[in-house]
C-alpha atoms as a PDB file:
ATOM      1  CA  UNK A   1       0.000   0.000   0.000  1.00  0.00           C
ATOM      2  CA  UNK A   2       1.520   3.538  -0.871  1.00  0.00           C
ATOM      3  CA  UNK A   3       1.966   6.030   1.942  1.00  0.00           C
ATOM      4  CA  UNK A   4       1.069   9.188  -0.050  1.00  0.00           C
ATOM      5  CA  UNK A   5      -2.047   9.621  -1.602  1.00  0.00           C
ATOM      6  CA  UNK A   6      -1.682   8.699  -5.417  1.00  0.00           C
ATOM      7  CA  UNK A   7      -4.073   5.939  -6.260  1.00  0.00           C
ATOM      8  CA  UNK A   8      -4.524   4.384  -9.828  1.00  0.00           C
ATOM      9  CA  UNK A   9      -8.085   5.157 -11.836  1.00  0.00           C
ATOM     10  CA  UNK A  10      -8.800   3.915 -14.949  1.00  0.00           C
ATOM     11  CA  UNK A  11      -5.627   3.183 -15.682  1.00  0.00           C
ATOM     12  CA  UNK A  12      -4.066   7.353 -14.617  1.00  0.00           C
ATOM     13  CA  UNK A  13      -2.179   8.065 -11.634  1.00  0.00           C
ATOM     14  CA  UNK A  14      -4.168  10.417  -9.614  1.00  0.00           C
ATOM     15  CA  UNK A  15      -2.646  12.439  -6.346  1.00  0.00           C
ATOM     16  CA  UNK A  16      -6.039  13.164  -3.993  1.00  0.00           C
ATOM     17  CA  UNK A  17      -3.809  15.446  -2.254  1.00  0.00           C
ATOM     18  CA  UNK A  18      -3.041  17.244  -5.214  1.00  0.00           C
ATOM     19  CA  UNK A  19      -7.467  17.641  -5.694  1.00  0.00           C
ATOM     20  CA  UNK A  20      -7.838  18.904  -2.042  1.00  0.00           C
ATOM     21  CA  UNK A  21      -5.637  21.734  -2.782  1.00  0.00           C
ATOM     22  CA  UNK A  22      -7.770  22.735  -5.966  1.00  0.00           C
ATOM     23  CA  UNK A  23     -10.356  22.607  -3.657  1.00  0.00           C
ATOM     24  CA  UNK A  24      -9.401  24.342  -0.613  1.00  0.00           C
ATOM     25  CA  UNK A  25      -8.208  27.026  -3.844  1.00  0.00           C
ATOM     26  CA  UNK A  26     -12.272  27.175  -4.073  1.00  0.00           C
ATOM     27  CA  UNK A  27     -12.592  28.417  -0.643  1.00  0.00           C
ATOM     28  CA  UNK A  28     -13.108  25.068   0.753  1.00  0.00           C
ATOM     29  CA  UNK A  29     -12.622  25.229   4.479  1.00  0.00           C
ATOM     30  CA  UNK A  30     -11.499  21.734   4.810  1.00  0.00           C
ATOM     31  CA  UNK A  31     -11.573  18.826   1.817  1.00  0.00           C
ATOM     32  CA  UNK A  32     -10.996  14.973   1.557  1.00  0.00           C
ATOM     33  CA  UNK A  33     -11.151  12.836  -1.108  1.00  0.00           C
ATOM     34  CA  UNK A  34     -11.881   9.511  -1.401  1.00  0.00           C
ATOM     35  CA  UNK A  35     -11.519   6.227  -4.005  1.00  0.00           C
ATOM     36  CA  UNK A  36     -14.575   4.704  -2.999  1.00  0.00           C
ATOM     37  CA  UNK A  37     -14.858   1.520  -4.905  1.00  0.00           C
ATOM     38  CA  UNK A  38     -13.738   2.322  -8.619  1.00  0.00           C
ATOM     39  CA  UNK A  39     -14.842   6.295  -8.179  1.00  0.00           C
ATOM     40  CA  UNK A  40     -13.601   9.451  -6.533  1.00  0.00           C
ATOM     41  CA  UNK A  41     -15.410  10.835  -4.045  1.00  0.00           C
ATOM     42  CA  UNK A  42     -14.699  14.241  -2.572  1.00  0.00           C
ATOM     43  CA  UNK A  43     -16.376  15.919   0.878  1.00  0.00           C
ATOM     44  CA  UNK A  44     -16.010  19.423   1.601  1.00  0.00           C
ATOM     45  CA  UNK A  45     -16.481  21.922   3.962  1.00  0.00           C
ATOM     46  CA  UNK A  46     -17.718  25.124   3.225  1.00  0.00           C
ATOM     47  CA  UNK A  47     -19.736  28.048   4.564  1.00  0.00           C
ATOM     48  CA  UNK A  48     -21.535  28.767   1.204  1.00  0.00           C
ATOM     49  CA  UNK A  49     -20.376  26.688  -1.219  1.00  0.00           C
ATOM     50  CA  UNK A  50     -22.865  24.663  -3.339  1.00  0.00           C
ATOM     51  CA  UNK A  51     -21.885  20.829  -4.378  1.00  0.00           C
ATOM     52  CA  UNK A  52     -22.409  21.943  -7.893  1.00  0.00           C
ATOM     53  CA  UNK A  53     -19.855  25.019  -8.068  1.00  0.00           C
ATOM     54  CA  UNK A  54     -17.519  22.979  -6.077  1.00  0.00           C
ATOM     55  CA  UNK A  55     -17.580  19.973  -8.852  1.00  0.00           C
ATOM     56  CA  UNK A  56     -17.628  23.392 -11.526  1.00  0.00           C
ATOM     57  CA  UNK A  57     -14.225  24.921 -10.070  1.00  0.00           C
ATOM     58  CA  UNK A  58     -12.950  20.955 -10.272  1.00  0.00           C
ATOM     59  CA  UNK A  59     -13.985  20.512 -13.677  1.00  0.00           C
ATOM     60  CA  UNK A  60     -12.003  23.385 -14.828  1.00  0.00           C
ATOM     61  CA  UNK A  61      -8.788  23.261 -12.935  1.00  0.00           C
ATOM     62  CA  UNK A  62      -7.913  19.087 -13.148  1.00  0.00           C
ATOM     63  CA  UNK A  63      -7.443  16.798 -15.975  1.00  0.00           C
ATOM     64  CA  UNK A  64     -10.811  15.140 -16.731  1.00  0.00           C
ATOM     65  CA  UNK A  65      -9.525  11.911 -15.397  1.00  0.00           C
ATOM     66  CA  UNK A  66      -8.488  13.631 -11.394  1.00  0.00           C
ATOM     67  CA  UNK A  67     -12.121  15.357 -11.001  1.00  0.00           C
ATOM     68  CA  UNK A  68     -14.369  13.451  -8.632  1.00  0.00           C
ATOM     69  CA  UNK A  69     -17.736  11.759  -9.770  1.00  0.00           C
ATOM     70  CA  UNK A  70     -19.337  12.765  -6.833  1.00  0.00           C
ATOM     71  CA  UNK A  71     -18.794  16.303  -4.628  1.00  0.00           C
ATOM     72  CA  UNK A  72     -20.324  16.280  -1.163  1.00  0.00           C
ATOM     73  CA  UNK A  73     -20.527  19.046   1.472  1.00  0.00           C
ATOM     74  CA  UNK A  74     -20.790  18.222   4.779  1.00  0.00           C
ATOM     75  CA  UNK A  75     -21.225  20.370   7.549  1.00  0.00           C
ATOM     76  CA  UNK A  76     -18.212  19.341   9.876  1.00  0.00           C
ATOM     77  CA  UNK A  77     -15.386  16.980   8.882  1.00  0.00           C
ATOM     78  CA  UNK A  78     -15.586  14.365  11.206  1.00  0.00           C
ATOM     79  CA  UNK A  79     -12.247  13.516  12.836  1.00  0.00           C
ATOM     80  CA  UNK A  80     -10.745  10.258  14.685  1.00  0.00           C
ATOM     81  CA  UNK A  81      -9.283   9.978  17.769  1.00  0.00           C
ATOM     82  CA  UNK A  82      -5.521  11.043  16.556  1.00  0.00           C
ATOM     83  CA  UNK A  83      -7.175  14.328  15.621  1.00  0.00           C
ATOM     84  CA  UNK A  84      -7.137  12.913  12.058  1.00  0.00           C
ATOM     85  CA  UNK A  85      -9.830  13.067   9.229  1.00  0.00           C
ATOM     86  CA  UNK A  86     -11.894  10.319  10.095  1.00  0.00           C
ATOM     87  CA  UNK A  87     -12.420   8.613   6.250  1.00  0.00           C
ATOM     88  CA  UNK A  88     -14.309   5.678   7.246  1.00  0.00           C
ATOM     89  CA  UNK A  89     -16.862   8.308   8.904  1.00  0.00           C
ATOM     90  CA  UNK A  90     -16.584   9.599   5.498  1.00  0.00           C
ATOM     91  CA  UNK A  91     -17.778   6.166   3.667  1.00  0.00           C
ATOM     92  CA  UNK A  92     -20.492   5.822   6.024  1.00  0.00           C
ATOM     93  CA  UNK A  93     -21.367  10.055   4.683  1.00  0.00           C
ATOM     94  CA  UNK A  94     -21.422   8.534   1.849  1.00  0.00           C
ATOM     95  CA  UNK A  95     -23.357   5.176   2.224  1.00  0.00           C
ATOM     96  CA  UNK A  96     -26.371   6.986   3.831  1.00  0.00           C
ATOM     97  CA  UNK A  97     -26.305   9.687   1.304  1.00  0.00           C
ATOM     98  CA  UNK A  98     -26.144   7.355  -1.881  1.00  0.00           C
ATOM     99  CA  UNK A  99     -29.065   5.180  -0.215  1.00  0.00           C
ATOM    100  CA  UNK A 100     -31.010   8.285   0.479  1.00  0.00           C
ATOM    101  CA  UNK A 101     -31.154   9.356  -3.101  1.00  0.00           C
END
């Protein structure tokens, strides 16, 4: 398993540290993203920042291959007990919002 955050997608090397700075760029507050499964899944705080102009400012700053299918704002980023960004908090974000819609 690699230590940094480069993960392979369709075949493309993709750096999700690299798509949480574009983000954060977008006046993101905090940002994670995510390979969940076979897509990329990014989660974003934000005091008025819409999912849509979030995905917008990704879709014209990264190669069509880094931007995430899915752009979710939360309204805390939930953190583990190391003070870290809690990602499997994340997945389960993401579980109950997929099965919602």
């Amino acid at each position: 398993k690699r230590i940094d955050r480069q993960i392979k997608i369709k075949g493309n090397r993709v750096d999700l540290s690299e798509i949480e700075s574009v983000m954060r760029q977008a006046s993101c507050t905090s940002a994670r993203c995510l390979q969940i499964e076979e897509s990329l899944v990014a989660f974003f705080v934000g005091p008025s920042m819409a999912e849509a102009d979030v995905f917008a400012y990704l879709t014209s700053r990264l190669a069509p291959y880094s931007v995430p299918h899915l752009v979710l704002r939360v309204e805390t980023m939930p953190f583990n007990i190391s003070g870290k960004i809690d990602n499997s908090a994340l997945h389960v974000i993401y579980q109950n919002r997929v099965e919602y819609e």
